[in-house]
Protein backbone atom coordinates (compact mmCIF):
# COMPACT_ATOMS: atom_id res chain seq x y z
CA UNK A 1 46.89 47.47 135.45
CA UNK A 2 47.31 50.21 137.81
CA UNK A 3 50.53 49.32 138.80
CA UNK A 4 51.81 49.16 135.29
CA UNK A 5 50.72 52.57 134.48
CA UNK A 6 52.29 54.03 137.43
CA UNK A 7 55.22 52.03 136.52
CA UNK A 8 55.07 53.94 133.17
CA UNK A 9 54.14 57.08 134.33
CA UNK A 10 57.10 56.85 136.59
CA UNK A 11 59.64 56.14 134.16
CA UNK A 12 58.28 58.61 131.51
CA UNK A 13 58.68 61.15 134.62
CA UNK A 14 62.54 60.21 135.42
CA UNK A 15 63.07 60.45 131.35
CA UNK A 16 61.74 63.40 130.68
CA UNK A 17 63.80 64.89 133.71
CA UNK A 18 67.06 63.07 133.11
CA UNK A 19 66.86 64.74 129.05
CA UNK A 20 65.98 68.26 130.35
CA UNK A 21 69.23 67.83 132.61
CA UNK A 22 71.27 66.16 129.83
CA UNK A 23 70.65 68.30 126.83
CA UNK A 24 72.68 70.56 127.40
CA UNK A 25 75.99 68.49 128.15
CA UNK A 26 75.02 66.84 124.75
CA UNK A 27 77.59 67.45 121.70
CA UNK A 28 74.61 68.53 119.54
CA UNK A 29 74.87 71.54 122.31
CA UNK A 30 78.61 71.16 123.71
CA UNK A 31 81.05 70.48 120.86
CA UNK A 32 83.92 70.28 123.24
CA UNK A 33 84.14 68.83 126.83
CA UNK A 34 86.21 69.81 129.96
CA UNK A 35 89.34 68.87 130.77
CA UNK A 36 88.58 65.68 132.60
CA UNK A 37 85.91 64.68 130.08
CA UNK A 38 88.17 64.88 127.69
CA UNK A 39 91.34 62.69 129.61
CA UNK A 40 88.32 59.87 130.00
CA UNK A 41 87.29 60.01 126.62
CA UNK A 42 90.90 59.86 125.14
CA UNK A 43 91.68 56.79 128.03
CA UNK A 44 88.69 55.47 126.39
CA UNK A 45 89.90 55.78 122.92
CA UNK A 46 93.24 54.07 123.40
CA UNK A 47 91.71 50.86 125.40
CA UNK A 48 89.67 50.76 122.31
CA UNK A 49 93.22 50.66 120.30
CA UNK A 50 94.67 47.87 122.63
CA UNK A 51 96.53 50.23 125.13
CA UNK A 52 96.21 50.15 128.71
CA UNK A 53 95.58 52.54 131.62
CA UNK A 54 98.12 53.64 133.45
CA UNK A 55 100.50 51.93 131.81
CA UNK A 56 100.27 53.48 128.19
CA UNK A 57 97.91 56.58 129.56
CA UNK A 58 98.71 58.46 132.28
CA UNK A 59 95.75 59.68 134.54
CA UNK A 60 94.73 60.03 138.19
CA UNK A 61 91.19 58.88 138.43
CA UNK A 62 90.35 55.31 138.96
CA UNK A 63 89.98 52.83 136.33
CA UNK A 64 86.10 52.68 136.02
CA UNK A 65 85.78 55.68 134.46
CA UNK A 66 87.84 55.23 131.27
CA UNK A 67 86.10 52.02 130.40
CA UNK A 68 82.63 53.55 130.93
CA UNK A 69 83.96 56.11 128.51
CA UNK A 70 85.42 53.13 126.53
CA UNK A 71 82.11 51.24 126.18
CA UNK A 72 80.72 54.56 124.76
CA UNK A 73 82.80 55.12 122.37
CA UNK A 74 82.60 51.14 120.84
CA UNK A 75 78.29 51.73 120.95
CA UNK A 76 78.40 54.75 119.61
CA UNK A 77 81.75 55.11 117.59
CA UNK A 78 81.41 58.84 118.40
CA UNK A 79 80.89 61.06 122.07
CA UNK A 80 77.07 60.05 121.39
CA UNK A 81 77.42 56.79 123.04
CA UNK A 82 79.29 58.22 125.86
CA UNK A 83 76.47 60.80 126.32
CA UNK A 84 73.71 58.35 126.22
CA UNK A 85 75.27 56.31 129.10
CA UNK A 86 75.40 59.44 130.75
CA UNK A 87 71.67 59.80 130.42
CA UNK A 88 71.17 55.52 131.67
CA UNK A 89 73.41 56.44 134.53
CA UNK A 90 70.91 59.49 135.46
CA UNK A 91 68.48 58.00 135.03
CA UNK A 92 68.62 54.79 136.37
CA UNK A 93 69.64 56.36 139.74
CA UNK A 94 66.45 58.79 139.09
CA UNK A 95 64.02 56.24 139.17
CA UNK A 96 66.04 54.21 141.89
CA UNK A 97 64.87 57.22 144.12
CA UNK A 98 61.55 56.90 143.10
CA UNK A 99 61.21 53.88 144.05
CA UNK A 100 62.94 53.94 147.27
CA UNK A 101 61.64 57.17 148.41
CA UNK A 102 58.26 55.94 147.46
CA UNK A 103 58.28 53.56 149.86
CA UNK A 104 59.69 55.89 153.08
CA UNK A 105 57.48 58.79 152.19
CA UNK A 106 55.17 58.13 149.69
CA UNK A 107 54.32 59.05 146.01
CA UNK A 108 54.26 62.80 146.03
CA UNK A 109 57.17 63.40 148.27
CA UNK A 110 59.13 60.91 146.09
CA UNK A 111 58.03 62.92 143.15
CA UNK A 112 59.48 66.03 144.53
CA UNK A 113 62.61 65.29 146.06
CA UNK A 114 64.16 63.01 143.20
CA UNK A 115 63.09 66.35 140.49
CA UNK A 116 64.67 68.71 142.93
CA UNK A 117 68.17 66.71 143.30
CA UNK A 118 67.57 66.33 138.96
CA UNK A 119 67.00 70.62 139.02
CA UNK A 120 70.09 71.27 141.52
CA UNK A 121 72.20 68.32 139.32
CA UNK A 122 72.03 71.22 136.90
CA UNK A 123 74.00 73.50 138.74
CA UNK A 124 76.73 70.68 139.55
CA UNK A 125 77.21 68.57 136.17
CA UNK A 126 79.62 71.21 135.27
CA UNK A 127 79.46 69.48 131.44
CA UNK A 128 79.67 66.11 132.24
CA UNK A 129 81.39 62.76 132.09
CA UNK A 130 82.27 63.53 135.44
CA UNK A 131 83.01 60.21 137.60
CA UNK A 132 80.46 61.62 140.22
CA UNK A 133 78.25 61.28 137.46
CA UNK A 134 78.72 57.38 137.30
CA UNK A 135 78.24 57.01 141.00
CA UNK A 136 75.12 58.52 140.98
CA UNK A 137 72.71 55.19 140.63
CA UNK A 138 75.28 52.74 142.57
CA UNK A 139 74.52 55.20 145.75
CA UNK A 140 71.12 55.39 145.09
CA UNK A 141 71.30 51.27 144.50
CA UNK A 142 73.56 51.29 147.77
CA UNK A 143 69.82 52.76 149.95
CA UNK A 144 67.74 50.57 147.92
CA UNK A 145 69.46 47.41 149.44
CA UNK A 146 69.50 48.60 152.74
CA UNK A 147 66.23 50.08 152.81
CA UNK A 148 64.42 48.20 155.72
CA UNK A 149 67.86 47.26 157.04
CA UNK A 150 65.86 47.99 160.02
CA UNK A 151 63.05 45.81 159.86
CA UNK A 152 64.22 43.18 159.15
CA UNK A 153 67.75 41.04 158.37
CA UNK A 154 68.57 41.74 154.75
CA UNK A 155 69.95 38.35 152.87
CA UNK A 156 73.19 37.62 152.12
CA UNK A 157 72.74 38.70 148.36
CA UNK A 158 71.91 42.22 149.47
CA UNK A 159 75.79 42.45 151.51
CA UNK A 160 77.10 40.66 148.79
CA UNK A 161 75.87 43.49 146.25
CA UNK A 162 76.66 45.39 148.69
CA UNK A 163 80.52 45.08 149.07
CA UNK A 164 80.25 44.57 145.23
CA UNK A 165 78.75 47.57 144.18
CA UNK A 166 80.81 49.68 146.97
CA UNK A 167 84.35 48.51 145.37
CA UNK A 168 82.89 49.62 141.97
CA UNK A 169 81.78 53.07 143.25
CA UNK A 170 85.50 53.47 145.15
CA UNK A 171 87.33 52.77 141.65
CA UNK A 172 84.76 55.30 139.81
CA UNK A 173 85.44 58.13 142.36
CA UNK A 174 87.55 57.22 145.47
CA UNK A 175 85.52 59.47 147.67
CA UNK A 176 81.89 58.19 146.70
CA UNK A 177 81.87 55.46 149.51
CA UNK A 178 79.92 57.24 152.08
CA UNK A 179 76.91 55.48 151.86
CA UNK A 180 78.21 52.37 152.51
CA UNK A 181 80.84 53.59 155.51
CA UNK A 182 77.03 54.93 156.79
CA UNK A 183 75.28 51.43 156.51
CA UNK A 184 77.72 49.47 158.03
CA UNK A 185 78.17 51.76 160.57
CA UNK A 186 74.58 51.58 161.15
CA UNK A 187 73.94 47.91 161.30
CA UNK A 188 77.33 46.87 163.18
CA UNK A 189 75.90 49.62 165.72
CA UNK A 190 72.54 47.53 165.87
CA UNK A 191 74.40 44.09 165.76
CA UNK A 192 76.97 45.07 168.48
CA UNK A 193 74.06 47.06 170.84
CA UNK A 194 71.65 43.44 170.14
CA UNK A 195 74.78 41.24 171.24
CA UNK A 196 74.46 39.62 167.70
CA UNK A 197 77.96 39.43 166.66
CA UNK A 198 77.56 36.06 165.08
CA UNK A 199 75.08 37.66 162.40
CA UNK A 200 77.97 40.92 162.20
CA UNK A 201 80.60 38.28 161.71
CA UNK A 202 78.79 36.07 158.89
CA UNK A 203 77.46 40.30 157.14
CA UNK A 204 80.76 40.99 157.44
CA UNK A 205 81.90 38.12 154.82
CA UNK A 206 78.82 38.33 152.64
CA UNK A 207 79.99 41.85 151.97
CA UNK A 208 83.61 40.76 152.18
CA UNK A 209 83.39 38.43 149.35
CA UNK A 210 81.29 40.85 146.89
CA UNK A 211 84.06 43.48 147.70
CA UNK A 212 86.40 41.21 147.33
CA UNK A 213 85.74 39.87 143.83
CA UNK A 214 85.81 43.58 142.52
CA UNK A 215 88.93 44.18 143.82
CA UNK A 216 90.49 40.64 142.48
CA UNK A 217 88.98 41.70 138.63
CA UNK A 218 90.63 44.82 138.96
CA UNK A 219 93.83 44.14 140.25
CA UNK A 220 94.22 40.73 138.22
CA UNK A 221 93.59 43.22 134.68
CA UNK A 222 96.31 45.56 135.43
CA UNK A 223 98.84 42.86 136.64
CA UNK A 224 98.33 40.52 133.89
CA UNK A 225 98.93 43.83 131.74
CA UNK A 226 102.21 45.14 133.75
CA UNK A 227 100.62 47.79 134.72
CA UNK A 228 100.07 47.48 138.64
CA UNK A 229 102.85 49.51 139.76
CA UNK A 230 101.64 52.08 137.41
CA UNK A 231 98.39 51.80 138.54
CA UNK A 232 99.37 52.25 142.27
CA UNK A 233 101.55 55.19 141.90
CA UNK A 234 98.76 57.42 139.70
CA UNK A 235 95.45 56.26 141.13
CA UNK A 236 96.84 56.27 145.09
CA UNK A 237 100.31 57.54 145.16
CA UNK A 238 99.42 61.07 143.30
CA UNK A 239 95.61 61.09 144.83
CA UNK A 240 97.38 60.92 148.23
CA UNK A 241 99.82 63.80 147.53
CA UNK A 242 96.84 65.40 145.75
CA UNK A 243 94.76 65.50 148.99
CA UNK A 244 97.29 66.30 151.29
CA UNK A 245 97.82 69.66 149.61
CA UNK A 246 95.46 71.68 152.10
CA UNK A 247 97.17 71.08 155.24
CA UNK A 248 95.75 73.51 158.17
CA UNK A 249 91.48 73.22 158.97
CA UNK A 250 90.16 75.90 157.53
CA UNK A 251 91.82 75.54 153.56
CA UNK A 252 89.85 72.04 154.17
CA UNK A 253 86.35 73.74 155.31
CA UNK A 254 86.54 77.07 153.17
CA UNK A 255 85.92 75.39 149.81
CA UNK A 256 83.11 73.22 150.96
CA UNK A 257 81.34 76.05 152.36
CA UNK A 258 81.95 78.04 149.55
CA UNK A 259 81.26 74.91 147.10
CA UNK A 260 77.94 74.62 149.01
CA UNK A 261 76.55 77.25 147.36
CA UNK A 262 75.95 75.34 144.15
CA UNK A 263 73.09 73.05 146.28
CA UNK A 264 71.02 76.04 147.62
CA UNK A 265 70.11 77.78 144.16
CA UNK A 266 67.22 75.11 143.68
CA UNK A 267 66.58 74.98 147.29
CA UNK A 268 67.77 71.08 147.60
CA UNK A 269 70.18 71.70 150.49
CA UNK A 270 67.80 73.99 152.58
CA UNK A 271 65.43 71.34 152.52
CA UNK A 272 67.87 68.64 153.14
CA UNK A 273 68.89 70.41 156.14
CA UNK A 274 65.17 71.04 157.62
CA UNK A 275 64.56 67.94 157.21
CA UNK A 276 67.77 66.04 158.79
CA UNK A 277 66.81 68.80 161.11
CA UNK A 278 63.42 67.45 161.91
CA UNK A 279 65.01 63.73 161.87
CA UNK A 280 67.30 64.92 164.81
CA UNK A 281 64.20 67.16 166.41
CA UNK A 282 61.75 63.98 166.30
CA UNK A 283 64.61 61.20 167.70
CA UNK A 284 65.15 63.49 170.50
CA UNK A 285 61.53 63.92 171.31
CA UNK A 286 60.90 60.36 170.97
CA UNK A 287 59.82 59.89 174.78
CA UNK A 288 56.68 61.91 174.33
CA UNK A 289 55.55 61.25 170.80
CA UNK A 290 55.03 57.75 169.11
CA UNK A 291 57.47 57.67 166.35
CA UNK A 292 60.50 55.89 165.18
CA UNK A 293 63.15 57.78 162.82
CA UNK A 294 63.56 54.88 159.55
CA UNK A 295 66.90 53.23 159.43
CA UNK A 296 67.36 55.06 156.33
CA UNK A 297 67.33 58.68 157.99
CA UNK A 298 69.75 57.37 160.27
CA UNK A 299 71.80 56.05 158.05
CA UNK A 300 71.73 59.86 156.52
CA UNK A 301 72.42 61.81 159.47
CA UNK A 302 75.51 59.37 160.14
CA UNK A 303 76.16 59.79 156.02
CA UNK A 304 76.35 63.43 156.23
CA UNK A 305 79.19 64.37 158.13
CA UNK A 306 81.35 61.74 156.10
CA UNK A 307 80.40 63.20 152.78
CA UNK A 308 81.19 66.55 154.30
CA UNK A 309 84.85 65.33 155.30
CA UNK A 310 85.29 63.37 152.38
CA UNK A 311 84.36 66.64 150.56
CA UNK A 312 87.44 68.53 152.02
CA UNK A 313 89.44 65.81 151.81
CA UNK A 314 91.31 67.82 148.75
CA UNK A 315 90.67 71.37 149.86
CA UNK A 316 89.56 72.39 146.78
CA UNK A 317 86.16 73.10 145.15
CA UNK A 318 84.71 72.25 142.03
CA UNK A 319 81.26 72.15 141.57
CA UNK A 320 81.26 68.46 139.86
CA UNK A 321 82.34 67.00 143.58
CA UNK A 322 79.02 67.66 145.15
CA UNK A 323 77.60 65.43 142.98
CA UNK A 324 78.20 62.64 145.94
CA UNK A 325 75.94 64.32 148.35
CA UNK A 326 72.70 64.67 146.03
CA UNK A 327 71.45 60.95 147.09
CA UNK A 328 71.79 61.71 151.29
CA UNK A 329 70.51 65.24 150.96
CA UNK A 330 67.43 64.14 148.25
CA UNK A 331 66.47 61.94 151.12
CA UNK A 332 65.81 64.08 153.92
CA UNK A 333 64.23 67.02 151.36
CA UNK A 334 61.88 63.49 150.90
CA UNK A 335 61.12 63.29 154.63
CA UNK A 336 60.73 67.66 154.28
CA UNK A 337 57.60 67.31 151.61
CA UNK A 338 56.41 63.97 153.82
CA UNK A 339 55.50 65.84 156.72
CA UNK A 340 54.57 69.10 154.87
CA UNK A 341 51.91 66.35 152.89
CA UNK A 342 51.29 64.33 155.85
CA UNK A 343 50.69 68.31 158.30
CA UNK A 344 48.02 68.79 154.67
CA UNK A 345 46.08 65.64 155.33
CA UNK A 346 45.88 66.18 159.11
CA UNK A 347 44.41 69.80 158.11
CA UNK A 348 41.81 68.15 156.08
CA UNK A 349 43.22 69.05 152.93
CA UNK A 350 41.71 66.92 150.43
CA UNK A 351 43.84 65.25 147.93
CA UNK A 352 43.33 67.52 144.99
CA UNK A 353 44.94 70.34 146.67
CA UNK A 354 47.76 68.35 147.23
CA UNK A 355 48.46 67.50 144.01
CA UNK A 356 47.66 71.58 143.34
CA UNK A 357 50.72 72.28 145.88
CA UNK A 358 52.75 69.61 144.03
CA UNK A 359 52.14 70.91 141.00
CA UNK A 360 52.92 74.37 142.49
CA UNK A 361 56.45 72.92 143.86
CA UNK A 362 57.67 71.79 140.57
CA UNK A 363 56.97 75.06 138.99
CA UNK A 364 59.19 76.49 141.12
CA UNK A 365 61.49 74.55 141.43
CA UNK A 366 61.65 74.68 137.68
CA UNK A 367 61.83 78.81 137.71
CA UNK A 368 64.56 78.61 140.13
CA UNK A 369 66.96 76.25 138.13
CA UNK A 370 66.32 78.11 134.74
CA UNK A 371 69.08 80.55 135.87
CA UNK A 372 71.57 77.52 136.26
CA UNK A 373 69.93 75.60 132.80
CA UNK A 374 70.93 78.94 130.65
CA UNK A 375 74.31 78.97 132.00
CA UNK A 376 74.80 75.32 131.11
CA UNK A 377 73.68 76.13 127.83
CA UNK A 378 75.56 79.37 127.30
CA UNK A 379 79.17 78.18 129.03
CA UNK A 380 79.71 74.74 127.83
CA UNK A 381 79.46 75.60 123.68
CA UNK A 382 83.17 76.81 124.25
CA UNK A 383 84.68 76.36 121.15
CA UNK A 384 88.47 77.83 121.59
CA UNK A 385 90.16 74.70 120.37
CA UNK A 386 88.02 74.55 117.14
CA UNK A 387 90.31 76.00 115.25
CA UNK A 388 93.26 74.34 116.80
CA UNK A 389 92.09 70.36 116.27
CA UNK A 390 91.05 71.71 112.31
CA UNK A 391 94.62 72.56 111.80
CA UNK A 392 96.14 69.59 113.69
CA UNK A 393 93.67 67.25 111.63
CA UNK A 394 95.08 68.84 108.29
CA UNK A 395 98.48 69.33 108.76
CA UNK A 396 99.00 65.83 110.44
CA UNK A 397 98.11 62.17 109.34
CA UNK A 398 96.06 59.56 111.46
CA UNK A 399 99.40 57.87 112.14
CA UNK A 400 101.22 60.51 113.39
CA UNK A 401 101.23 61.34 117.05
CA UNK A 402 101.17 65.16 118.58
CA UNK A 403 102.28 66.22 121.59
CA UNK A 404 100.35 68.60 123.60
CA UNK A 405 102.77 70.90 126.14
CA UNK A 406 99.70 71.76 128.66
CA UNK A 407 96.35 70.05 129.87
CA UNK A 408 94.13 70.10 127.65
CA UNK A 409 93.65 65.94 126.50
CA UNK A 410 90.85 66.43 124.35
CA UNK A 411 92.73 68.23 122.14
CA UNK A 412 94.44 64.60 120.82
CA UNK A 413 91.16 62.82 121.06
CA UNK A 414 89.05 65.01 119.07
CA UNK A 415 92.36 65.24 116.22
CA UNK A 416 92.70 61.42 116.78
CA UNK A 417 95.69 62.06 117.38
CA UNK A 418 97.69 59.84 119.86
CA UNK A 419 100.37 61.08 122.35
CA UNK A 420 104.00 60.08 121.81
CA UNK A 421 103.94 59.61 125.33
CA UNK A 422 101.89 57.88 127.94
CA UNK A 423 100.73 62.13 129.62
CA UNK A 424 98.88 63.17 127.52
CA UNK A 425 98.75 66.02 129.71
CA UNK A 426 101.34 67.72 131.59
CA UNK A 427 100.19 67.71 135.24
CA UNK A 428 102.36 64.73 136.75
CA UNK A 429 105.33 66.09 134.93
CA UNK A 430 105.33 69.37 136.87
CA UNK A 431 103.82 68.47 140.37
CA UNK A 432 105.89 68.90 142.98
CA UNK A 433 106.56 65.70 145.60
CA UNK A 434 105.43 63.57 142.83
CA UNK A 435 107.46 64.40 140.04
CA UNK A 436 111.11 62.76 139.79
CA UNK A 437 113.90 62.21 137.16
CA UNK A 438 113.16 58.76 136.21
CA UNK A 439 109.64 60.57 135.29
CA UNK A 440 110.75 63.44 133.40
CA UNK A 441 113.38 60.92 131.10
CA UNK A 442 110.41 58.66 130.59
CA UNK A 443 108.61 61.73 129.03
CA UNK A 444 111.34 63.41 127.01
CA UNK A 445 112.64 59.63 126.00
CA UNK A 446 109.21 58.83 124.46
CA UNK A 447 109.41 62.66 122.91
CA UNK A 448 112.96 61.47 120.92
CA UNK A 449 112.35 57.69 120.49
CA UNK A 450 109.20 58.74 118.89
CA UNK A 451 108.69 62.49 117.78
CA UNK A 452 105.62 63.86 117.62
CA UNK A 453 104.51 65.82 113.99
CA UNK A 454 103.45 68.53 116.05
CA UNK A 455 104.02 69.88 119.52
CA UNK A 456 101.55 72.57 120.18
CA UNK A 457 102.35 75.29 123.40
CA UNK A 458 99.18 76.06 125.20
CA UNK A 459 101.07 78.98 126.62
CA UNK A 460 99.50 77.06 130.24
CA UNK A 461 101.30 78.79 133.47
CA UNK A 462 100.81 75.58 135.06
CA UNK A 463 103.43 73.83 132.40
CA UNK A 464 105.65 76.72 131.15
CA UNK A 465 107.59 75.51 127.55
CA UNK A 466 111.11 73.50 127.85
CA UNK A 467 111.05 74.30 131.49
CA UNK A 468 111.26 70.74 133.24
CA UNK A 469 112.11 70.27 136.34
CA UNK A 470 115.09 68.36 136.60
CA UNK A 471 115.70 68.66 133.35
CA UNK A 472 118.45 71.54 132.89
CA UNK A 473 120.73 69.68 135.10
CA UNK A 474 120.47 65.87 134.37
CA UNK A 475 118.58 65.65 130.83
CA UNK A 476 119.45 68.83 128.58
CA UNK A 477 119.84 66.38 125.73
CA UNK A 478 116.19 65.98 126.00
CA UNK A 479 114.80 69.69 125.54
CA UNK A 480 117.66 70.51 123.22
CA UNK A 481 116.52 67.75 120.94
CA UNK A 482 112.89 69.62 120.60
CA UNK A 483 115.09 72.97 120.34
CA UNK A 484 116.90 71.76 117.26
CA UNK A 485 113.91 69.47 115.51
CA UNK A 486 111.23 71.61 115.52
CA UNK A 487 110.19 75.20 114.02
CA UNK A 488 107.36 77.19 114.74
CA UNK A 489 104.43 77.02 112.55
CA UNK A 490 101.73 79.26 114.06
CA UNK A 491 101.47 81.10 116.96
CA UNK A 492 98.27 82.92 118.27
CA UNK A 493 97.24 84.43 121.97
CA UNK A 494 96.40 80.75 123.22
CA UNK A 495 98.64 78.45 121.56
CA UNK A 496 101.99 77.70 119.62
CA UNK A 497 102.86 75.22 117.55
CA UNK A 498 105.77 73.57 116.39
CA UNK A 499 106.40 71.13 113.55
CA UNK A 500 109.17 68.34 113.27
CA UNK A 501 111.72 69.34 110.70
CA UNK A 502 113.10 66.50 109.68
């Protein structure tokens, strides 16, 4: 009995947190999404319609993400089920903490250092529907299986899920595998220093052949659609060129310091560092006190420094990336409030006044985030493009298709409106090193062998209008063909748009 109402209280907890995070990413409080949200949910949109990633929609992410966003949209027929998936991802990986920090440092520090990486998720969630988002419980999963990694042998079902569930978080964002670069490290360490290479080789394949089905799902789907080269060349060829943009050190350790920021306003990365801090402190002073760091805090001080270079990996900052390091840093802010509790009990402090300085905690950790909750609420009820998808809806029938010249994707899935071509927005066509003339025909071809109702001119810097590259030179038949088919309908400040004459 009293494990079922802690089971219940526990869950009503995580809930209760995961909708006070949520809300305001909700479209009863966001009517419009970001950029990226928006890519996913039109990716999602057009599986739904029989097309395929890739090979019919142009995007850089992996594929996981637009059939989350898929599955949404058939539950839910709307961005509702989307959201609400949202809200099972967060929370599953909520109460996935619980229950593995429970066990390291018991109930109270659990308690605190899964609502403090909820509070600082706040200042990171940037909206939403971020892939970050997704990876959330499979990291969180990822320290539940190899929580007492170094007690005892885990079974081959734990590698297995392992390798399985580390493929799945590499497709969803292809810098979320820290975690499991950290275990592996960690146990091939102990294997190798215990001269058990036999039990390395056999881990090795357990977690070999989970890995390895993911990848054979994956790859068989997009070759038995034609769509592996296409596959290749946006999810790794332009990721690779992506990353490489910030060459020298410091345009690679700039934006993560300055991106750090967004993890100290709730205090989850000061007490991440104390306590990784105290982790280090303890391991070195092991010769003249009685304690043994858990293979999980090892795991996270060997985790850290990966997430950090996997962090500048791009050398750019957006707040949405440091989703990946809540799990490692909510686990040493654990050990933090364990030995704060555990210096309390050796004080005499009877257990009442803990749950007083609990109480206390999460009272200020909710002050602190309140700041960051307002300008969630405030920011993301943009509603620019209102206007914009109202006249596209009524000036353009279900079956037609409408270009948008710029980056802004949601624009067609909130018009249900399809693309006439496979980018529905703009960025491959003007990025340089990736970018090429059999590219730009592809585009302007799908523009004349099926023209768009409306082409609309987000006046974007980033994709100036009928300026191609290439394009002048090799393909002027191309942009002269929008030239002469297409008049101006409306202009405004943010946008232009242009209807088909004929």
């Amino acid at each position: 009995m009293n494990n079922l109402r802690e089971s219940i209280g526990k869950t009503f907890l995580a809930l209760c947190a995961t909708l006070w995070v949520m809300i305001p990413t909700s479209p009863l409080v966001s009517p419009l999404v970001n950029r990226d949200s928006g890519a996913f949910l039109y990716t999602g949109w057009r599986i739904l319609n029989g097309d395929v990633p890739y090979r019919d929609v142009w995007d850089h992410k992996p594929p996981v993400i637009f059939f989350i966003n898929a599955a949404g949209l058939a539950v839910g027929n709307s961005r509702w089920g989307v959201w609400l998936i949202e809200c099972a991802a967060v929370l599953a990986a909520a109460l996935i903490s619980l229950s593995v920090m429970k066990k390291l440092f018991g109930a109270s520090s659990a308690v605190l250092a899964t609502l403090l990486w909820l509070g600082t998720l706040v200042f990171v969630i940037q909206g939403g529907n971020y892939t970050t988002e997704y990876t959330l419980p499979l990291q969180f999963f990822a320290l539940w299986l190899v929580r007492d990694i170094g007690e005892k042998d885990p079974s081959p079902w734990r590698w297995i899920l392992l390798g399985l569930t580390g493929v799945v978080a590499f497709f969803t964002k292809q810098t979320a595998f820290g975690i499991w670069a950290a275990a592996f490290l960690y146990a091939a360490g102990g294997r190798i220093a215990g001269s058990k290479i036999r039990l390395l080789a056999k881990e090795l394949a357990y977690f070999a052949m989970g890995a390895g089905a993911s990848v054979a799902v994956v790859l068989f789907y997009f070759a038995a659609n034609g769509a592996l080269a296409q596959f290749w060349s946006a999810a790794f060829g332009f990721n690779f060129l992506y990353s490489t943009g910030a060459t020298d050190l410091l345009s690679r350790v700039k934006p993560v310091l300055t991106g750090i920021g967004a993890l100290t306003k709730p205090g989850l990365f000061q007490m991440a560092m104390f306590g990784s801090f105290l982790t280090v402190l303890f391991t070195l002073a092991k010769g003249t006190r009685d304690w043994k760091p858990h293979a999980l805090l090892v795991i996270g001080l060997i985790d850290l420094p990966i997430e950090f270079l996997l962090l500048s990996a791009s050398g750019r900052t957006y707040e949405h990336y440091y989703m990946a390091m809540l799990p490692v840093l909510a686990l040493f802010a654990g050990f933090s409030f364990h030995i704060f509790f555990t210096g309390l009990s050796r004080w005499g402090v009877r257990p009442r006044t803990e749950a007083v300085a609990a109480a206390g905690a999460v009272a200020v950790m909710l002050w602190t985030s309140l700041g960051g909750y307002h300008y969630q609420l405030t920011t993301y009820q943009n509603r620019t493009y209102l206007p914009l998808i109202e006249f596209v809806r009524s000036n353009s029938d279900s079956g037609d298709s409408v270009l948008i010249w710029g980056n802004e994707p949601s624009i067609n899935f909130f018009s249900l409106r399809e693309s006439p071509t496979r980018f529905v927005y703009l960025t491959p066509i003007y990025a340089g090193g990736y970018a090429d003339e059999d590219l730009i025909r592809e585009f302007l071809d799908g523009i004349q062998n099926h023209p768009p109702k409306l082409i609309v001119d987000l006046h974007d810097s980033a994709a100036p209008f009928l300026e191609l590259p290439f394009a002048a030179e090799s393909m002027p038949a191309g942009l002269e063909f929008i030239r002469t088919h297409y008049e101006e309908v409306q202009s405004t400040s943010a946008w232009t748009i242009y209807q088909y004459t004929d």
